[in-house]
PDB file of N, CA and C in Angstrom:
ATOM      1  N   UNK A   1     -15.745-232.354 172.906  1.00  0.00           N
ATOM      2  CA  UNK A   1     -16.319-231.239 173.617  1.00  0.00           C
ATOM      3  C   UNK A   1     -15.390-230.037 173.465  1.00  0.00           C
ATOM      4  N   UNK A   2     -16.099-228.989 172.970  1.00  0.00           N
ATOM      5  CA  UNK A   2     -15.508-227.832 172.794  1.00  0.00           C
ATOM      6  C   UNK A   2     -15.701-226.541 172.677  1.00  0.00           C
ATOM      7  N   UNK A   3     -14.919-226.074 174.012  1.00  0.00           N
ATOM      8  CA  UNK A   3     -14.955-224.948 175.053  1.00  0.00           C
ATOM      9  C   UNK A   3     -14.746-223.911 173.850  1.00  0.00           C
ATOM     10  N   UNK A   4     -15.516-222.641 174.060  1.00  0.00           N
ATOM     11  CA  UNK A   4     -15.227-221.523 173.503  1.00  0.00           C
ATOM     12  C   UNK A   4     -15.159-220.508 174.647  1.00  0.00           C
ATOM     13  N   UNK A   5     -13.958-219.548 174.178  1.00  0.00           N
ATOM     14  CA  UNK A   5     -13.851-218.863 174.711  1.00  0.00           C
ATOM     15  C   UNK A   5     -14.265-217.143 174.443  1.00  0.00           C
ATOM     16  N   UNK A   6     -14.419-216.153 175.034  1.00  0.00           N
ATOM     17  CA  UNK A   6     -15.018-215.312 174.633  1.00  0.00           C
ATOM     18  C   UNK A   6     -13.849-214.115 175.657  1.00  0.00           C
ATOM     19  N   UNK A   7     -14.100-212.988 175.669  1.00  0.00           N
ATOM     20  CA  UNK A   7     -13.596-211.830 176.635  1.00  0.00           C
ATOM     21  C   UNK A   7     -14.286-212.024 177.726  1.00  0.00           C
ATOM     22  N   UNK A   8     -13.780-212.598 178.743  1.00  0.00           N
ATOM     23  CA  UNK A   8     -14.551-212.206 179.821  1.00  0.00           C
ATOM     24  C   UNK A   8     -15.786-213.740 180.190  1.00  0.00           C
ATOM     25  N   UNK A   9     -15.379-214.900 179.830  1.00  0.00           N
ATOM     26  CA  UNK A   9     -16.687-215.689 179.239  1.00  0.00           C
ATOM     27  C   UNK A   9     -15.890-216.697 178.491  1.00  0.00           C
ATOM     28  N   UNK A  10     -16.270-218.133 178.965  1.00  0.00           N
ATOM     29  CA  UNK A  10     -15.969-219.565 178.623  1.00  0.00           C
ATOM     30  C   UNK A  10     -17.292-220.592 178.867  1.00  0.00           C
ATOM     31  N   UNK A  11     -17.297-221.339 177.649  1.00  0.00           N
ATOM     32  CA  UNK A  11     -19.000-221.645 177.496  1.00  0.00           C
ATOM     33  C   UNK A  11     -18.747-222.682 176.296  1.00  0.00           C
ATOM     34  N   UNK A  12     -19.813-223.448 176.609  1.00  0.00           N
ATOM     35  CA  UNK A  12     -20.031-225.031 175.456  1.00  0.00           C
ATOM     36  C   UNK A  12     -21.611-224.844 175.547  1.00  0.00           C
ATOM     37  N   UNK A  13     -21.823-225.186 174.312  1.00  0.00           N
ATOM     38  CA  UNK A  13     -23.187-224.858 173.671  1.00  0.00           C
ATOM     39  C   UNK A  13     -23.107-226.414 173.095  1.00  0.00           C
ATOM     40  N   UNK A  14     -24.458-226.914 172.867  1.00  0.00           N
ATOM     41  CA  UNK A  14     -24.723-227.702 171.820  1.00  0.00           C
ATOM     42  C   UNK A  14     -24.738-227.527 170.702  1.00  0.00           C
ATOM     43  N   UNK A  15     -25.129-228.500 169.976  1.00  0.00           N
ATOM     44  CA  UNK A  15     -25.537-228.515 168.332  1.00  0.00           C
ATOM     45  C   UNK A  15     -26.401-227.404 168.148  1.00  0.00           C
ATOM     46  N   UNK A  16     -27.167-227.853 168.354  1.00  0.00           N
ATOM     47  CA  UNK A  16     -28.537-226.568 168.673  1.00  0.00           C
ATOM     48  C   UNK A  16     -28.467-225.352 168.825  1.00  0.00           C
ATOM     49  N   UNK A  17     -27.566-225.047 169.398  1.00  0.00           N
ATOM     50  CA  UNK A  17     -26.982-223.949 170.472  1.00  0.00           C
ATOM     51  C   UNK A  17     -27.221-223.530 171.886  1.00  0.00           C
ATOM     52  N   UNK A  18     -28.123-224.463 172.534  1.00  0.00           N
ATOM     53  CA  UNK A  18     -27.901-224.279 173.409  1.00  0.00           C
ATOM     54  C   UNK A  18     -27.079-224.595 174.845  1.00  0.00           C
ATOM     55  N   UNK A  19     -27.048-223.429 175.844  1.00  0.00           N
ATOM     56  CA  UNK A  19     -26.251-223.563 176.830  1.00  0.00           C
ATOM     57  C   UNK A  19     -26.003-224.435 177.515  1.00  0.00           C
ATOM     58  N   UNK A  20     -24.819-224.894 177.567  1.00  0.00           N
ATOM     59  CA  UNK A  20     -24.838-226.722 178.613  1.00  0.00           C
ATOM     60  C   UNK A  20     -23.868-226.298 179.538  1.00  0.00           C
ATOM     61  N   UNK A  21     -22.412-225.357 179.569  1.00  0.00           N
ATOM     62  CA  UNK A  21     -21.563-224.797 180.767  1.00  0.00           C
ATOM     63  C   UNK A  21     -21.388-223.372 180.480  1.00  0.00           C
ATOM     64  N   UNK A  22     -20.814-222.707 181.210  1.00  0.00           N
ATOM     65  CA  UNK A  22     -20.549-221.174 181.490  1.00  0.00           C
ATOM     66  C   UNK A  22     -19.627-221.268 183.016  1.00  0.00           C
ATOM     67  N   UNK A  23     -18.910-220.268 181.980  1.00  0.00           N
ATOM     68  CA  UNK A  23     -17.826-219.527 183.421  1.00  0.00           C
ATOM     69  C   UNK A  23     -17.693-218.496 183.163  1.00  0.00           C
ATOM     70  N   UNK A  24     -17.946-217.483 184.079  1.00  0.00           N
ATOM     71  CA  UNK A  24     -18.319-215.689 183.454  1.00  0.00           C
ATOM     72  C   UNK A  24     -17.036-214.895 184.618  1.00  0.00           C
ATOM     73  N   UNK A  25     -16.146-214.027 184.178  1.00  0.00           N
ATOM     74  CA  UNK A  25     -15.405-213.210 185.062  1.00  0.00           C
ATOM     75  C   UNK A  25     -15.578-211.997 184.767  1.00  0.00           C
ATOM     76  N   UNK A  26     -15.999-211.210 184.863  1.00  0.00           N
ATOM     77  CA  UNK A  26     -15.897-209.872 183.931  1.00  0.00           C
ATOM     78  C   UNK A  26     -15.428-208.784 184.434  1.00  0.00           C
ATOM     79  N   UNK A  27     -14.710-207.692 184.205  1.00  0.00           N
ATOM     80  CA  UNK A  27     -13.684-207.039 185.034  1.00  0.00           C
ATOM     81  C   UNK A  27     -14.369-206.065 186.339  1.00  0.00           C
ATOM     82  N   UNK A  28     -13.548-206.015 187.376  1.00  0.00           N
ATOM     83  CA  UNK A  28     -13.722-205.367 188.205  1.00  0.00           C
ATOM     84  C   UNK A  28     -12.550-204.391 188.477  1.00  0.00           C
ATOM     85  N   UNK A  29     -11.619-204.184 187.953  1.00  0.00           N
ATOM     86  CA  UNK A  29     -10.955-202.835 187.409  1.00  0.00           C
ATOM     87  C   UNK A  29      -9.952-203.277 186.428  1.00  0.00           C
ATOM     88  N   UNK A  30      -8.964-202.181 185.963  1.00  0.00           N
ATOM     89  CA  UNK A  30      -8.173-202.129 185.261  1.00  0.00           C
ATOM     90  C   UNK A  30      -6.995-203.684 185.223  1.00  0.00           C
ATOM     91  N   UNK A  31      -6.862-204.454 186.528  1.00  0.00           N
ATOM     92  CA  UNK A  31      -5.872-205.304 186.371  1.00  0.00           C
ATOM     93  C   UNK A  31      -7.029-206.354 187.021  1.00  0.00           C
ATOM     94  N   UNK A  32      -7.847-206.581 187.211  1.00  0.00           N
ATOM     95  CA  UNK A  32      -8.547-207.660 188.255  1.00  0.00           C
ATOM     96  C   UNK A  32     -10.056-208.040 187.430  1.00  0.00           C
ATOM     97  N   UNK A  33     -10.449-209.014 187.627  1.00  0.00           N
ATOM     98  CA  UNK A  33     -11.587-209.674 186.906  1.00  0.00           C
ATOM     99  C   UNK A  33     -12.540-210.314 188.636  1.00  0.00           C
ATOM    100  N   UNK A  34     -13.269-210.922 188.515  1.00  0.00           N
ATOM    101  CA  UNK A  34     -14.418-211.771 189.369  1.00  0.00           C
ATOM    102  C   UNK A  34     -14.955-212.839 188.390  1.00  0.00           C
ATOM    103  N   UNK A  35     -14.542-214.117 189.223  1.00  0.00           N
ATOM    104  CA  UNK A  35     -15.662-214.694 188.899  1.00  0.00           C
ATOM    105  C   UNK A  35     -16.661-215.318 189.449  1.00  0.00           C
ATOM    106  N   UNK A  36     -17.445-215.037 188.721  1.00  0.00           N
ATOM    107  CA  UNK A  36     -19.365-214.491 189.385  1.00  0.00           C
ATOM    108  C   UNK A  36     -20.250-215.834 189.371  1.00  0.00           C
ATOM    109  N   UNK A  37     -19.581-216.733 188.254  1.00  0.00           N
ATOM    110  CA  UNK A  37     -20.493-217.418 187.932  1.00  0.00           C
ATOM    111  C   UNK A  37     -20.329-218.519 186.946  1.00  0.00           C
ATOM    112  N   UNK A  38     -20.927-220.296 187.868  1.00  0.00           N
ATOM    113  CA  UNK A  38     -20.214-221.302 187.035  1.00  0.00           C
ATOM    114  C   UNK A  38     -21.439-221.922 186.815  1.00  0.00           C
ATOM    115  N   UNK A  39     -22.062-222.026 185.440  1.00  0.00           N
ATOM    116  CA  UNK A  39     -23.035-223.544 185.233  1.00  0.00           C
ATOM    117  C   UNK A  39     -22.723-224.619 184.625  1.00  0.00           C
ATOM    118  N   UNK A  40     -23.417-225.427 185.095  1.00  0.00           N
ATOM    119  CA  UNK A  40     -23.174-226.805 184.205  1.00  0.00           C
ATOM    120  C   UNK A  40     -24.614-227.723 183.975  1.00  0.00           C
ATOM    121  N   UNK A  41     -25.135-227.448 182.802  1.00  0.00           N
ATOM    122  CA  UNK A  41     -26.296-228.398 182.596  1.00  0.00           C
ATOM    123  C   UNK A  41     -26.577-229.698 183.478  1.00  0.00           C
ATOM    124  N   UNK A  42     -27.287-229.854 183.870  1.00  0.00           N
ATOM    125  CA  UNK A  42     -27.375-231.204 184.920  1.00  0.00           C
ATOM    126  C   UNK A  42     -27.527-232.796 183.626  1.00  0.00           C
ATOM    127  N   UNK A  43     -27.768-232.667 182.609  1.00  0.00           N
ATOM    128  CA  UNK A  43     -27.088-233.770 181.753  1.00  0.00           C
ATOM    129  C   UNK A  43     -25.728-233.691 181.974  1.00  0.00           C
ATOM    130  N   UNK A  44     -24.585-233.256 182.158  1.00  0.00           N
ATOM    131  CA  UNK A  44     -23.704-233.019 182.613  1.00  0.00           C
ATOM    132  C   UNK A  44     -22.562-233.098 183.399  1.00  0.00           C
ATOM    133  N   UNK A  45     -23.398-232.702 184.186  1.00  0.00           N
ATOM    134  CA  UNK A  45     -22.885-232.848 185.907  1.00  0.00           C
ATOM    135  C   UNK A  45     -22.534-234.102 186.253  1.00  0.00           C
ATOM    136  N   UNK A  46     -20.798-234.111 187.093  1.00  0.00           N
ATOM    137  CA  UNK A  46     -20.327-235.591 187.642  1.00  0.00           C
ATOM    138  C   UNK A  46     -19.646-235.400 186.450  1.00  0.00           C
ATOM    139  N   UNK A  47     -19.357-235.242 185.909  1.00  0.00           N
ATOM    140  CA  UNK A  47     -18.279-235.311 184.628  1.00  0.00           C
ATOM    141  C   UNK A  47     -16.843-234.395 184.663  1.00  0.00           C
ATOM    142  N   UNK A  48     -16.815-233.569 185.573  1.00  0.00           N
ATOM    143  CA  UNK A  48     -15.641-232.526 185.628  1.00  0.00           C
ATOM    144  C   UNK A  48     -15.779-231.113 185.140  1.00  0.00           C
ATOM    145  N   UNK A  49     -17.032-231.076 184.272  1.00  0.00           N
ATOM    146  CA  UNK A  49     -17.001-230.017 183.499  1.00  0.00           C
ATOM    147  C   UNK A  49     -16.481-228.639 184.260  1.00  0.00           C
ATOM    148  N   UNK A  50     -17.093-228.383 185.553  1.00  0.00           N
ATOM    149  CA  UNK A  50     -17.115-227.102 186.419  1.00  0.00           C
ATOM    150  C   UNK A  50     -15.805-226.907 186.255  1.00  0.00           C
ATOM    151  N   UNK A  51     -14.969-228.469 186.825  1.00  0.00           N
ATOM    152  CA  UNK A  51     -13.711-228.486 186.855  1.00  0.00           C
ATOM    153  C   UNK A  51     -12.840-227.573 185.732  1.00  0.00           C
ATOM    154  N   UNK A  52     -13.063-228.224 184.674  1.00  0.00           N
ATOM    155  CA  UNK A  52     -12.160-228.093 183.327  1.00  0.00           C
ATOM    156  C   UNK A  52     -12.418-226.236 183.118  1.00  0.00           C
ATOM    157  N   UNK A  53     -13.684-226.263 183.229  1.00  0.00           N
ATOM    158  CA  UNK A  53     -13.919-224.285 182.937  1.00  0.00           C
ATOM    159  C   UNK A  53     -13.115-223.708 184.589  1.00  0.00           C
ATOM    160  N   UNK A  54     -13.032-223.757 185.343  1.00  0.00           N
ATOM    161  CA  UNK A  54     -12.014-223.412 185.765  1.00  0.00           C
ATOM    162  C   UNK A  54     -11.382-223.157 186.149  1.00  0.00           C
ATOM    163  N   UNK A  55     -10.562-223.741 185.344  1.00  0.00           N
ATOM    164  CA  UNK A  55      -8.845-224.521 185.027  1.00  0.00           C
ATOM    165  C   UNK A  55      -8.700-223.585 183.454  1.00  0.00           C
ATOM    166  N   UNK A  56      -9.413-223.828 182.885  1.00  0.00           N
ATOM    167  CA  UNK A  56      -9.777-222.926 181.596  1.00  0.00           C
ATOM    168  C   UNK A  56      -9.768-221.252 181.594  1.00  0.00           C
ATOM    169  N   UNK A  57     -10.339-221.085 182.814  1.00  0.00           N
ATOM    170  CA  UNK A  57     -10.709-219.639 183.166  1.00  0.00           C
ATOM    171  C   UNK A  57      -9.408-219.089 184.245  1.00  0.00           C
ATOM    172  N   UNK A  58      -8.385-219.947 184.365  1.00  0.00           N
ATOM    173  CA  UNK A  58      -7.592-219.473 185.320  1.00  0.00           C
ATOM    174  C   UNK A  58      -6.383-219.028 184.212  1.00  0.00           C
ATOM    175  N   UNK A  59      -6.199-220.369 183.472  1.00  0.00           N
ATOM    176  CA  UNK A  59      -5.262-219.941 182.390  1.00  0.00           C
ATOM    177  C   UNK A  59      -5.563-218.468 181.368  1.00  0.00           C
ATOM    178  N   UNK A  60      -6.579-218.516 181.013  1.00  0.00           N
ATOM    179  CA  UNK A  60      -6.973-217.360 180.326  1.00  0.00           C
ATOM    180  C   UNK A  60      -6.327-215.920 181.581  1.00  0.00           C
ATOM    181  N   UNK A  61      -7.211-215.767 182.017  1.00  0.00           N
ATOM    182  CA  UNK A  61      -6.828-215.073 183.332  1.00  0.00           C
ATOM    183  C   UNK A  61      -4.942-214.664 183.533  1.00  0.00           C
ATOM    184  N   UNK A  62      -4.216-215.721 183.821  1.00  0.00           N
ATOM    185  CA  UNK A  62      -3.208-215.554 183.945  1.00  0.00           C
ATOM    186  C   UNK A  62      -2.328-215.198 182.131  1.00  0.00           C
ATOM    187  N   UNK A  63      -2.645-215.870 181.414  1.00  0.00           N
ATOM    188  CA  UNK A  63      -2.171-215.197 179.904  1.00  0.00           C
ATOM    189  C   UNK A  63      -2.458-214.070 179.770  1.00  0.00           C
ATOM    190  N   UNK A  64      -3.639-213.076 180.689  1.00  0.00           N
ATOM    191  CA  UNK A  64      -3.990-211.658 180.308  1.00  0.00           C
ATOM    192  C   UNK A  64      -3.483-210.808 181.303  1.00  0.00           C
ATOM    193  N   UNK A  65      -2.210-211.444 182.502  1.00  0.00           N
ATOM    194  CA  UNK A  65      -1.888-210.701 183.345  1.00  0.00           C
ATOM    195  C   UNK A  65      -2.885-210.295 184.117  1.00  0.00           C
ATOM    196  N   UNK A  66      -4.232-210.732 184.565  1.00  0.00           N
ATOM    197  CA  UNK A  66      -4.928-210.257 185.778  1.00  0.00           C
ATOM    198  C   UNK A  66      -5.173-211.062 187.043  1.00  0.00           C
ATOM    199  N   UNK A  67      -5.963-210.162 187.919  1.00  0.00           N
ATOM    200  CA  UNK A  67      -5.976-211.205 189.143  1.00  0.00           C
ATOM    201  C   UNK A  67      -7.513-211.532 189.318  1.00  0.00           C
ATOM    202  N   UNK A  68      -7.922-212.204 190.309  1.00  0.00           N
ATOM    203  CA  UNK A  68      -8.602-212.578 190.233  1.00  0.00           C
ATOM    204  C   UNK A  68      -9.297-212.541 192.007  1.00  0.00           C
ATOM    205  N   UNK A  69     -11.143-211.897 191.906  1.00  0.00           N
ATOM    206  CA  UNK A  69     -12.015-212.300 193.135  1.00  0.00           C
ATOM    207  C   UNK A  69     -13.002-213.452 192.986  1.00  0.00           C
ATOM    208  N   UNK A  70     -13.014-213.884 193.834  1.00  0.00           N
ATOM    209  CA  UNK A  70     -13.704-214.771 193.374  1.00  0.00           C
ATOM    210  C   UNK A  70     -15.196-214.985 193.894  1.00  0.00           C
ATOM    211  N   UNK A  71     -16.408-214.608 193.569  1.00  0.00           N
ATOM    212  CA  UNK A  71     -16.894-214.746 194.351  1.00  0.00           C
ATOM    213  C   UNK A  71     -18.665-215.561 194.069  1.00  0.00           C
ATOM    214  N   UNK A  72     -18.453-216.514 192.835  1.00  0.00           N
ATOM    215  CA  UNK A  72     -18.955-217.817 192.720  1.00  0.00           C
ATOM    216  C   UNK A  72     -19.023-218.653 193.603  1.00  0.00           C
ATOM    217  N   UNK A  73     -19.777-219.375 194.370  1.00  0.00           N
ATOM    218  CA  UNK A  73     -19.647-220.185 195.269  1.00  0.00           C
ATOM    219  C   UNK A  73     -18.368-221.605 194.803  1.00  0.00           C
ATOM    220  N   UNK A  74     -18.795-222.047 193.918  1.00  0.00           N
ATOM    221  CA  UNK A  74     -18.032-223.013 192.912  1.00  0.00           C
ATOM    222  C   UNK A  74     -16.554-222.542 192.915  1.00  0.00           C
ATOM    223  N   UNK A  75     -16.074-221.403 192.205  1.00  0.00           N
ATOM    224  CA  UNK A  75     -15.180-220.620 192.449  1.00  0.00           C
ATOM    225  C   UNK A  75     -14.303-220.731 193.645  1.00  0.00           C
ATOM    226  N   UNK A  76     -14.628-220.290 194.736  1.00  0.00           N
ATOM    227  CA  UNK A  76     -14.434-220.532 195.611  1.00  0.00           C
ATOM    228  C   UNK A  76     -14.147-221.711 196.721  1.00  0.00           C
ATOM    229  N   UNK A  77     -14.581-222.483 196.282  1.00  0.00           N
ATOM    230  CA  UNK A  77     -14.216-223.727 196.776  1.00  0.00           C
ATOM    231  C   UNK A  77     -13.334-223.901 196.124  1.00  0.00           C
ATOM    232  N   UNK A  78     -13.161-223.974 194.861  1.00  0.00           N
ATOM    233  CA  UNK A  78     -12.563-224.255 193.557  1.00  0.00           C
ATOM    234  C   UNK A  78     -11.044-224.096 194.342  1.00  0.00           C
ATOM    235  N   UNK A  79     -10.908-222.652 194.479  1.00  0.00           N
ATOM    236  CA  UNK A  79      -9.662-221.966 194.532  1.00  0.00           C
ATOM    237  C   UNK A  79      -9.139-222.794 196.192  1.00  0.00           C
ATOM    238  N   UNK A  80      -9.704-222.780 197.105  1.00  0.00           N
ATOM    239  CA  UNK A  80      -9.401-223.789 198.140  1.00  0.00           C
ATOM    240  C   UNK A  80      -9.381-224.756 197.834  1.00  0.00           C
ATOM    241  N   UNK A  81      -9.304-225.229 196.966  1.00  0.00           N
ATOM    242  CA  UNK A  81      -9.042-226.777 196.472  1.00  0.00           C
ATOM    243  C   UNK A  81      -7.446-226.942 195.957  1.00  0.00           C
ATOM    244  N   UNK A  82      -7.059-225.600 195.109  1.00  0.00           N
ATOM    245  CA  UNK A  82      -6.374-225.684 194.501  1.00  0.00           C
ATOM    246  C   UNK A  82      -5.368-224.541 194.930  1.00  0.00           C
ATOM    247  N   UNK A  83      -4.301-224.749 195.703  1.00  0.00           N
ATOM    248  CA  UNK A  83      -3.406-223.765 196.624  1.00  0.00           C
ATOM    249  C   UNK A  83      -2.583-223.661 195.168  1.00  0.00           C
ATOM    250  N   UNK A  84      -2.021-224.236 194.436  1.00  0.00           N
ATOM    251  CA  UNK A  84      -1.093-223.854 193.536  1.00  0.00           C
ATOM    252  C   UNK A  84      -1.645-222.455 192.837  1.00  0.00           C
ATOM    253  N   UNK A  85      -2.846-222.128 192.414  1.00  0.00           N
ATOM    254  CA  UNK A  85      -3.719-221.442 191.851  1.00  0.00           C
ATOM    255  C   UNK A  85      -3.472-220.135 192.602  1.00  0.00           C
ATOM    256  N   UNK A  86      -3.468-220.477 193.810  1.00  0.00           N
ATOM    257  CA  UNK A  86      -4.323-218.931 194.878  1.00  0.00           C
ATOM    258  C   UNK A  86      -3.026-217.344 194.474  1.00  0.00           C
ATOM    259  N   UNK A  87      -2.303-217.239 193.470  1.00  0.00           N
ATOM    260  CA  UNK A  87      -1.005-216.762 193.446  1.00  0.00           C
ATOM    261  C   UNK A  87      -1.713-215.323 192.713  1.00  0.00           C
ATOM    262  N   UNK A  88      -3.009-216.201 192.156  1.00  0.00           N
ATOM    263  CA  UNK A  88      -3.233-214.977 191.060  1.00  0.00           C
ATOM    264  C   UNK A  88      -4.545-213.721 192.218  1.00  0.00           C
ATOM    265  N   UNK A  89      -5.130-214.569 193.245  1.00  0.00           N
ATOM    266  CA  UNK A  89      -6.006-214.343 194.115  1.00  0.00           C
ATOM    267  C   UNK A  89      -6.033-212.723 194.453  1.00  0.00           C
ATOM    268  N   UNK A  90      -7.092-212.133 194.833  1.00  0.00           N
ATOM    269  CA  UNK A  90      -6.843-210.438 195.216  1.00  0.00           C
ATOM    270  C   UNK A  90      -7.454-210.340 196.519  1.00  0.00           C
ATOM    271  N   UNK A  91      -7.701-209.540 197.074  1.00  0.00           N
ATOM    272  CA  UNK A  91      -8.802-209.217 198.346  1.00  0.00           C
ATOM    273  C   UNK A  91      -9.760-208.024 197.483  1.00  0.00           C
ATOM    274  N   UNK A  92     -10.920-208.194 197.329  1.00  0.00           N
ATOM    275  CA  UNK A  92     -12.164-207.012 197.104  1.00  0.00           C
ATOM    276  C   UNK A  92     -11.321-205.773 196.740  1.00  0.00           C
ATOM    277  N   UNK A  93     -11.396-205.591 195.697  1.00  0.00           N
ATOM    278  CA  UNK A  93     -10.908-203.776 195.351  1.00  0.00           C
ATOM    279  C   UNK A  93     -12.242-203.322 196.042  1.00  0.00           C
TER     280      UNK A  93
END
């Protein structure tokens, strides 16, 4: 299985091409991103995937020096799940 990454955008497609996960952040100013939005095909689901994108989307994130709102439901739990994480966290520009 293998994650591509994009600007702004982490996503696994099939053979086919179509969409099976997505994790979308896309900037909300000059140093800060959001992320808006996590799917995971329900063939899928129970497997970690949400998980792995991100974990995927945090690293990216932090290699580009930004911070991060979060305001995906998924996301959000996500980040309360994971206190080591919350460092990169912002409050609403």
């Amino acid at each position: 299985m293998e994650f591509i990454e994009e600007e702004n955008r982490i996503y696994l497609s099939s053979e086919t091409g179509r969409l099976l996960a997505e994790v979308t952040f896309p900037n909300i100013s000059e140093q800060a991103v959001t992320i808006d939005h996590t799917f995971v095909d329900p063939s899928l689901r129970g497997q970690g995937i949400a998980e792995k994108l991100l974990s995927l989307a945090v690293q990216k994130i932090k290699r580009e020096n930004f911070k991060v709102y979060p305001t995906c439901s998924y996301a959000v739990k996500w980040f309360g799940e994971h206190k080591e994480e919350q460092d990169i966290l912002i409050e609403k520009i």
